[in-house]
Protein backbone atom coordinates (compact mmCIF):
# COMPACT_ATOMS: atom_id res chain seq x y z
CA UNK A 1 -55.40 19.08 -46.47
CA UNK A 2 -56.57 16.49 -43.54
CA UNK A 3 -53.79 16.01 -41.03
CA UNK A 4 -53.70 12.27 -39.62
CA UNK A 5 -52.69 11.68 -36.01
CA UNK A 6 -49.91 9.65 -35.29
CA UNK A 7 -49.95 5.80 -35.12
CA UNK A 8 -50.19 4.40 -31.58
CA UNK A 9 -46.91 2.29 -30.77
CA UNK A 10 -46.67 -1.09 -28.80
CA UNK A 11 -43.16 -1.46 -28.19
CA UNK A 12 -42.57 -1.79 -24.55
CA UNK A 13 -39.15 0.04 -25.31
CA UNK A 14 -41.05 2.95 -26.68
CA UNK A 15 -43.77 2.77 -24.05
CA UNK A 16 -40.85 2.74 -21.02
CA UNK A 17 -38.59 5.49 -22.33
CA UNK A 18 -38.71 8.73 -19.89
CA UNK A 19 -39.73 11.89 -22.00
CA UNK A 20 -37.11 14.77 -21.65
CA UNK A 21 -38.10 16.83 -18.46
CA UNK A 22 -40.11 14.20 -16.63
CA UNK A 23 -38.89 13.97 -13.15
CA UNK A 24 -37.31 10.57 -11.43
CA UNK A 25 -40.35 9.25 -9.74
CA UNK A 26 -37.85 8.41 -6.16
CA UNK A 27 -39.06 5.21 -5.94
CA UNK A 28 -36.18 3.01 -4.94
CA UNK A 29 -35.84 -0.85 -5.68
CA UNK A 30 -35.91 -3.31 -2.76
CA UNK A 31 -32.68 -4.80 -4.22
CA UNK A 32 -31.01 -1.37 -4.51
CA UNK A 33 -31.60 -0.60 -0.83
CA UNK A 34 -30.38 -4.21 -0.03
CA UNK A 35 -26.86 -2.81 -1.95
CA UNK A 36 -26.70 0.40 -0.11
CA UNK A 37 -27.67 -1.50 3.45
CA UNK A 38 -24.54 -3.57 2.33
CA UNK A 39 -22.51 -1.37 1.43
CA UNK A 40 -23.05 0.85 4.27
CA UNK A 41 -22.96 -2.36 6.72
CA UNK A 42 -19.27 -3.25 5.06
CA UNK A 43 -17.73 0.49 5.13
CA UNK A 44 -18.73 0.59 9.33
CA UNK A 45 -16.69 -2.86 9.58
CA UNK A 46 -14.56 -1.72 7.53
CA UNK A 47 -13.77 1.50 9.50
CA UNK A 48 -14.54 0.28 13.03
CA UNK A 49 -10.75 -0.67 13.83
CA UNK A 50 -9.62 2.43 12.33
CA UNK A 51 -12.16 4.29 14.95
CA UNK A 52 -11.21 2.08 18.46
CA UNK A 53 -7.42 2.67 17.56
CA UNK A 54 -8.34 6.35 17.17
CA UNK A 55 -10.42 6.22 20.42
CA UNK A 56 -7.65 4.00 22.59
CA UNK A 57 -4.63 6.59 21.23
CA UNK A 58 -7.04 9.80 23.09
CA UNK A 59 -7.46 7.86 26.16
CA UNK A 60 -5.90 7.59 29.52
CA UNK A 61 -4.13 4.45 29.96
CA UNK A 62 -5.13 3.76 33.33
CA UNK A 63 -9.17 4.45 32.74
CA UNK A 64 -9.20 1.74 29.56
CA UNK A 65 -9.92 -0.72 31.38
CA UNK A 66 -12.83 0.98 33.83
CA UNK A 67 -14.07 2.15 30.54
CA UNK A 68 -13.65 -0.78 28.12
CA UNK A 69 -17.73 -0.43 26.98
CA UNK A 70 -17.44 2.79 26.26
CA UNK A 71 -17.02 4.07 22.40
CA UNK A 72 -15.41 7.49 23.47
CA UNK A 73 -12.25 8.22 24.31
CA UNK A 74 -11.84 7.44 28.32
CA UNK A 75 -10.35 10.48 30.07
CA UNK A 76 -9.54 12.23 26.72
CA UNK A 77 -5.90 13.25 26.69
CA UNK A 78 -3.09 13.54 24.25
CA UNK A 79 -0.73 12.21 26.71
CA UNK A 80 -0.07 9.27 24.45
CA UNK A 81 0.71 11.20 21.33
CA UNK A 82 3.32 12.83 23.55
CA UNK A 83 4.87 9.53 24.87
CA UNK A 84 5.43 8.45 21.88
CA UNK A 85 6.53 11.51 20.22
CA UNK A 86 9.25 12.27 23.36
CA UNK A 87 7.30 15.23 24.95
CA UNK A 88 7.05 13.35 27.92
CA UNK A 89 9.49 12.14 30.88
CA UNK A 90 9.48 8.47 31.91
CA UNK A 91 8.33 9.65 34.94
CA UNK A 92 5.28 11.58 33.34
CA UNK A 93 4.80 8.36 31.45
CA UNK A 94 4.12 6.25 34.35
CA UNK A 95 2.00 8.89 35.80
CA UNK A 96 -0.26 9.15 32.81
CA UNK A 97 -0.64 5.36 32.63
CA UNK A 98 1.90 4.77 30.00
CA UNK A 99 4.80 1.65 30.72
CA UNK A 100 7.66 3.69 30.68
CA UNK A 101 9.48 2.26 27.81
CA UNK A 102 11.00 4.29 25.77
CA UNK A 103 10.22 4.34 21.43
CA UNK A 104 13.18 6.46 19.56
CA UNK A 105 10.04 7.38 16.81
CA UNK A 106 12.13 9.83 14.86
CA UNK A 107 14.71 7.04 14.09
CA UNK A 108 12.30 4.71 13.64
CA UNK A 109 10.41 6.70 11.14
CA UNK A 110 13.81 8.04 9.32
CA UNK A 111 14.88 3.61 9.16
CA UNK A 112 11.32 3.26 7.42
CA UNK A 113 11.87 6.21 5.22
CA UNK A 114 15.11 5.41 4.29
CA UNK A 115 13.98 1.38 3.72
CA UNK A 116 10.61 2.08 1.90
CA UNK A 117 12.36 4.21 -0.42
CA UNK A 118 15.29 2.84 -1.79
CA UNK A 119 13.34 -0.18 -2.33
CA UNK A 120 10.71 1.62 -4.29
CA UNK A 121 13.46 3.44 -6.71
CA UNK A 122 15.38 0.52 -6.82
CA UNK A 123 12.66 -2.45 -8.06
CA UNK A 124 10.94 0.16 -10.20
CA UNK A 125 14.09 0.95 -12.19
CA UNK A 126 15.19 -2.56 -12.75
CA UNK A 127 12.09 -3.80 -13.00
CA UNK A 128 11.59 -1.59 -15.97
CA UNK A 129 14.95 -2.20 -17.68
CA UNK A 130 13.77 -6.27 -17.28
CA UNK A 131 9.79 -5.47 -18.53
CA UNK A 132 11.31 -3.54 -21.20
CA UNK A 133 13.68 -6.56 -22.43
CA UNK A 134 11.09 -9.17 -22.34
CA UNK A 135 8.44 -6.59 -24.37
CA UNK A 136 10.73 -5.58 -27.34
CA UNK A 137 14.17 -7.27 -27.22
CA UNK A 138 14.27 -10.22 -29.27
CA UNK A 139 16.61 -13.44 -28.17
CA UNK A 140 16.86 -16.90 -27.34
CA UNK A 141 14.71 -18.46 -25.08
CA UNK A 142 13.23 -15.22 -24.19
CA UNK A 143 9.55 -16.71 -23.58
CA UNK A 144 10.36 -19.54 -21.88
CA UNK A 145 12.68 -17.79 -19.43
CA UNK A 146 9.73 -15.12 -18.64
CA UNK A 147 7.38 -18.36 -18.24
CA UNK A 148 9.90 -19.56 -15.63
CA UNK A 149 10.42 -16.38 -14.19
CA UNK A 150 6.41 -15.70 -14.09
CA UNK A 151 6.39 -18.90 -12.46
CA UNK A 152 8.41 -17.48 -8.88
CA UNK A 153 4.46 -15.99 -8.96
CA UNK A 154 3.37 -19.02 -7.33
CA UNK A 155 5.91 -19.72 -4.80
CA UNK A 156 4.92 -18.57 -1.57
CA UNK A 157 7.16 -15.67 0.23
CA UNK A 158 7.51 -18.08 3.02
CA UNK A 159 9.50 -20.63 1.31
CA UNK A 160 12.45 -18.35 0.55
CA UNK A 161 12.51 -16.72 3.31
CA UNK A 162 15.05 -19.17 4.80
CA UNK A 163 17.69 -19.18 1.84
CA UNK A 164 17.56 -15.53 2.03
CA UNK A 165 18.09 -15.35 5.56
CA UNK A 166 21.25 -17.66 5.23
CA UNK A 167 22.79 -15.98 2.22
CA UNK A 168 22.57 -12.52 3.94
CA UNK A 169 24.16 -13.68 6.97
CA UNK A 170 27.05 -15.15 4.69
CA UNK A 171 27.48 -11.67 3.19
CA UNK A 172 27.58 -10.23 6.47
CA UNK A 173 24.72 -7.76 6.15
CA UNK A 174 22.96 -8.63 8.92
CA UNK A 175 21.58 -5.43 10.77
CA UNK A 176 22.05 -3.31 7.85
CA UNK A 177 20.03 -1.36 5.39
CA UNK A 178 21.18 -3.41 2.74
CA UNK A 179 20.50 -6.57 4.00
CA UNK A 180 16.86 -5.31 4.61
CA UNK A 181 16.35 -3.91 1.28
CA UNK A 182 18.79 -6.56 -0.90
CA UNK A 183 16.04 -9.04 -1.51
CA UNK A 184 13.26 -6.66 -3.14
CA UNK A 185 15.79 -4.06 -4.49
CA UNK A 186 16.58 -5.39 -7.95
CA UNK A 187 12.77 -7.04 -9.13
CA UNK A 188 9.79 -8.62 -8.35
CA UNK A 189 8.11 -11.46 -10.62
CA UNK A 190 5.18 -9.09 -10.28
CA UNK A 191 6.42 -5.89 -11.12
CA UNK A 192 7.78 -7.05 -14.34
CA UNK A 193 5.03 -8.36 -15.15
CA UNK A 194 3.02 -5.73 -14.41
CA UNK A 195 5.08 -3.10 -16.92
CA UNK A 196 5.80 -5.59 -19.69
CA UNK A 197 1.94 -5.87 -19.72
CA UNK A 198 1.88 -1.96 -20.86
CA UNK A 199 4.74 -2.00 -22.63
CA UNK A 200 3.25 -4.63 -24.99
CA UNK A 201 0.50 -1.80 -25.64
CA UNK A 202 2.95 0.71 -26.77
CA UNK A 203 3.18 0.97 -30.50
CA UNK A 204 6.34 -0.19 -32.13
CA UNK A 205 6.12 2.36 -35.13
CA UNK A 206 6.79 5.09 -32.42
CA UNK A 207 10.50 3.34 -31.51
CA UNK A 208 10.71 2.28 -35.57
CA UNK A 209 10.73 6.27 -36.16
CA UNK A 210 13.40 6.96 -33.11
CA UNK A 211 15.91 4.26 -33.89
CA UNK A 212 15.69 5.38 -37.90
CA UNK A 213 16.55 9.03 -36.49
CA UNK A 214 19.75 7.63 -35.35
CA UNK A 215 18.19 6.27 -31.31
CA UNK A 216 19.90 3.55 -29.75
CA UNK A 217 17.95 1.27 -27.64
CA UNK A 218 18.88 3.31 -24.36
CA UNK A 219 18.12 6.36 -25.64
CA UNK A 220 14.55 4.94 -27.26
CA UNK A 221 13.65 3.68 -23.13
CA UNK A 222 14.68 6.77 -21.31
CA UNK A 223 13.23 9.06 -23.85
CA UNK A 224 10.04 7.65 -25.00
CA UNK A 225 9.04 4.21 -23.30
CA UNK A 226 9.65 5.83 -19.83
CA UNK A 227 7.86 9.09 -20.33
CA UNK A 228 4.47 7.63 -21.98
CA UNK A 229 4.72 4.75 -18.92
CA UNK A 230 4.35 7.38 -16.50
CA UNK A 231 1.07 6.10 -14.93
CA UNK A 232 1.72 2.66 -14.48
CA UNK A 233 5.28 3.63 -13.11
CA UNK A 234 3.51 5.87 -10.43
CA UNK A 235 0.70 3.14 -9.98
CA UNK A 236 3.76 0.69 -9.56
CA UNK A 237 5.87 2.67 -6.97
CA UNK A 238 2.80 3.50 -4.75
CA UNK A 239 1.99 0.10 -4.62
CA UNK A 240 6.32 -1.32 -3.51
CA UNK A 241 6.35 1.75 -1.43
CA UNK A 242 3.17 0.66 0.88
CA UNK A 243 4.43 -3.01 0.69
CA UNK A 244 7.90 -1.79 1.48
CA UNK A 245 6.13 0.02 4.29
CA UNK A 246 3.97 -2.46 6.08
CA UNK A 247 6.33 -4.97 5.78
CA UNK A 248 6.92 -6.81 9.22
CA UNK A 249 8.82 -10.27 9.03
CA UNK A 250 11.63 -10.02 6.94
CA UNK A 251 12.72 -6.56 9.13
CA UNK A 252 12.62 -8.38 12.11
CA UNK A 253 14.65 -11.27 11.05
CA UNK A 254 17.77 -9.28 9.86
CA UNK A 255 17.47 -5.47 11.44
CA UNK A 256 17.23 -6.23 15.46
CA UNK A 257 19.97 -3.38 16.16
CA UNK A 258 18.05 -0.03 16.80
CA UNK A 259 20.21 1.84 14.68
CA UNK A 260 18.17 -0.05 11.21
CA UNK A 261 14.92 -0.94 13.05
CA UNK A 262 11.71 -0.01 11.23
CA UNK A 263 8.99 1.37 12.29
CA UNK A 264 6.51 -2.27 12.37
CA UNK A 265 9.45 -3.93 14.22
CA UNK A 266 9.72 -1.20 16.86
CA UNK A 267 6.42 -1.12 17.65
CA UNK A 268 6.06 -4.73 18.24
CA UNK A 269 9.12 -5.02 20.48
CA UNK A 270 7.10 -1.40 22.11
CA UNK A 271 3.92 -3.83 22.66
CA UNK A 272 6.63 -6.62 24.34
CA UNK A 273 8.44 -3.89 26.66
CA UNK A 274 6.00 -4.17 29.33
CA UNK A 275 7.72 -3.13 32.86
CA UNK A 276 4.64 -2.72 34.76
CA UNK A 277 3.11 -5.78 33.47
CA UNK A 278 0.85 -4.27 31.49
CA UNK A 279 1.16 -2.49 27.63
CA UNK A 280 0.54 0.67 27.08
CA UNK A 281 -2.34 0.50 24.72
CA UNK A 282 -2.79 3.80 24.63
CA UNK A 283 0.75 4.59 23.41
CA UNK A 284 0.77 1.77 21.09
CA UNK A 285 -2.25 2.67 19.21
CA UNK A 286 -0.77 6.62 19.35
CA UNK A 287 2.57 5.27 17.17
CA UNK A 288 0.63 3.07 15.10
CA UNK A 289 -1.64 5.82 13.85
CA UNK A 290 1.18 8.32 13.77
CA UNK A 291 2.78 5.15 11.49
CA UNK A 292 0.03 5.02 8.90
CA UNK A 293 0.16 8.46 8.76
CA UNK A 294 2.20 9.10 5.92
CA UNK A 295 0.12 6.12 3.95
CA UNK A 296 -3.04 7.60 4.76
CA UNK A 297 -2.03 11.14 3.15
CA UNK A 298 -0.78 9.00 -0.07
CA UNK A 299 -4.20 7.02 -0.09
CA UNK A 300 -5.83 10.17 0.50
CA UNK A 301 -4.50 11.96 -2.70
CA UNK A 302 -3.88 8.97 -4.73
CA UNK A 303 -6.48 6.76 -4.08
CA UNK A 304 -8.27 6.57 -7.22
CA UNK A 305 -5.15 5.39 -8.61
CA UNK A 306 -4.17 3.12 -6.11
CA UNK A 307 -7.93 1.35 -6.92
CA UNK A 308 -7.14 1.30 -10.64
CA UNK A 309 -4.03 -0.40 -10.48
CA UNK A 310 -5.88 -3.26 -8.19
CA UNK A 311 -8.57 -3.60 -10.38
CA UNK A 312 -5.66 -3.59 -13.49
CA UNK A 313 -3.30 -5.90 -12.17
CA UNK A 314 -6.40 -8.09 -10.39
CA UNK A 315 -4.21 -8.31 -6.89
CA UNK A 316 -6.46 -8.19 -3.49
């Protein structure tokens, strides 16, 4: 028997395809490195501010400015840390280059705590009792009254601000947690959006099967339409909680008293206190990193969710 060899191939598909074992060859494309020079380029911007606020908190107040070209820390201390934190006497804080004014962190951090989160349980809940009604509940006018409501979208913050600000002061909340919280505490046109987007995706058969075992519509949404919307619940309260968090304006307008003043307010009216004449950057930058602390450790763990839910709901 005469064996034939094999018939040469010209496909260029054939001809590129890498054999099984054959090493990469390293080369690297020109427009690949471009991407990685990028990339690299954008993360050092990107991180810079994150670095000098790191750098000013570990410096002496009174060597900032000798040293204002430098990228370490000038005079390296913790001094600031301890300013801020109440380790320190006013007079120490003088002495260590600090203004002497005072910042009550621990009260400021318990206001933020106590703002951030009863905003977060509160707009999740009822956003998910609203996303749950426009999804599945059937009634009149149901789609046009989302469409209006979908609409708010497109109204800047800005514009309400005002109405807000008059109708707390006629309820007499002013300087109080619920004043601060009241506006964001029952929904957001986003946040029912963003659930009644999932809860479209849920099958129906599932709450067909429930409600012919006897499940009333309560029953269905706490036992099955919650539990399988776990992740875009979690996605959902990480993303009101940071908002809830960095949120600046609205704060300052209706909690001046100390006793409900957040942690962004105090530290701009800590930047304004300026006996001396001069702020203490170093102290400043200490409480503001000591402030993003606790949204760095959630970034930190639940990052890669945080990222998904951008890229899902298409927010920047």
């Amino acid at each position: 028997m005469t064996i034939l060899p094999a018939a040469a191939t010209t496909d260029p598909s054939v001809l590129n395809r890498k054999q099984p074992g054959t090493r990469p060859t390293g080369r690297i494309s020109l427009g690949r490195a471009a991407a990685w020079a990028f990339m690299v380029l954008t993360s050092l911007m990107t991180l810079f501010p994150f670095y000098w606020m790191l750098r000013t908190a570990l410096s002496n107040t009174k060597s900032l400015a000798a040293n204002s070209d430098s990228f370490l820390p000038a005079d390296l201390t913790l001094g600031a840390f301890q300013r801020v934190l109440g380790l320190s006497t006013t007079a120490e804080a003088i002495a260590q280059g600090g203004s002497g004014a005072n910042v009550n962190f621990w009260l400021y951090l318990r206001n933020s705590l106590v703002v951030a989160t009863t905003t977060t349980v509160g707009q999740v809940f009822f956003c998910a009792l609203a996303a749950y009604a426009f999804a599945r509940l059937s009634w009149p006018g149901r789609d046009k009254l989302f469409f209006a409501f979908i609409t708010a979208l497109m109204v800047p913050p800005i514009f309400t601000t005002l109405p807000n600000f008059i109708l707390i002061k006629d309820l007499g909340l002013l300087d109080s947690y619920l004043g601060i919280v009241l506006p964001t505490l029952l929904m957001t046109p986003f946040s029912v959006f963003f659930l009644r987007q999932f809860f479209l995706g849920i099958p129906k058969e599932m709450e067909e099967a429930a409600m012919i075992d006897g499940a009333g519509r309560f029953r269905v949404f706490f036992t099955i339409i919650l539990p399988m919307s776990a992740a875009p619940i979690t996605t959902l309260s990480l993303l009101t909680y940071i908002a809830s968090w960095n949120d600046y304006f609205w704060p300052l307008l209706v909690g001046k008293a100390e006793s409900v003043r957040v942690l962004t307010v105090a530290l701009g009216i800590f930047r304004s206190q300026t006996p001396q004449g001069s702020p203490d950057w170093a102290g400043l930058m200490a409480a503001t990193l000591i402030a993003a602390l606790p949204i760095l450790v959630l970034y930190a763990f639940l990052g890669r969710r945080i990222i998904n839910s951008i890229g899902f709901s298409g927010i920047k």
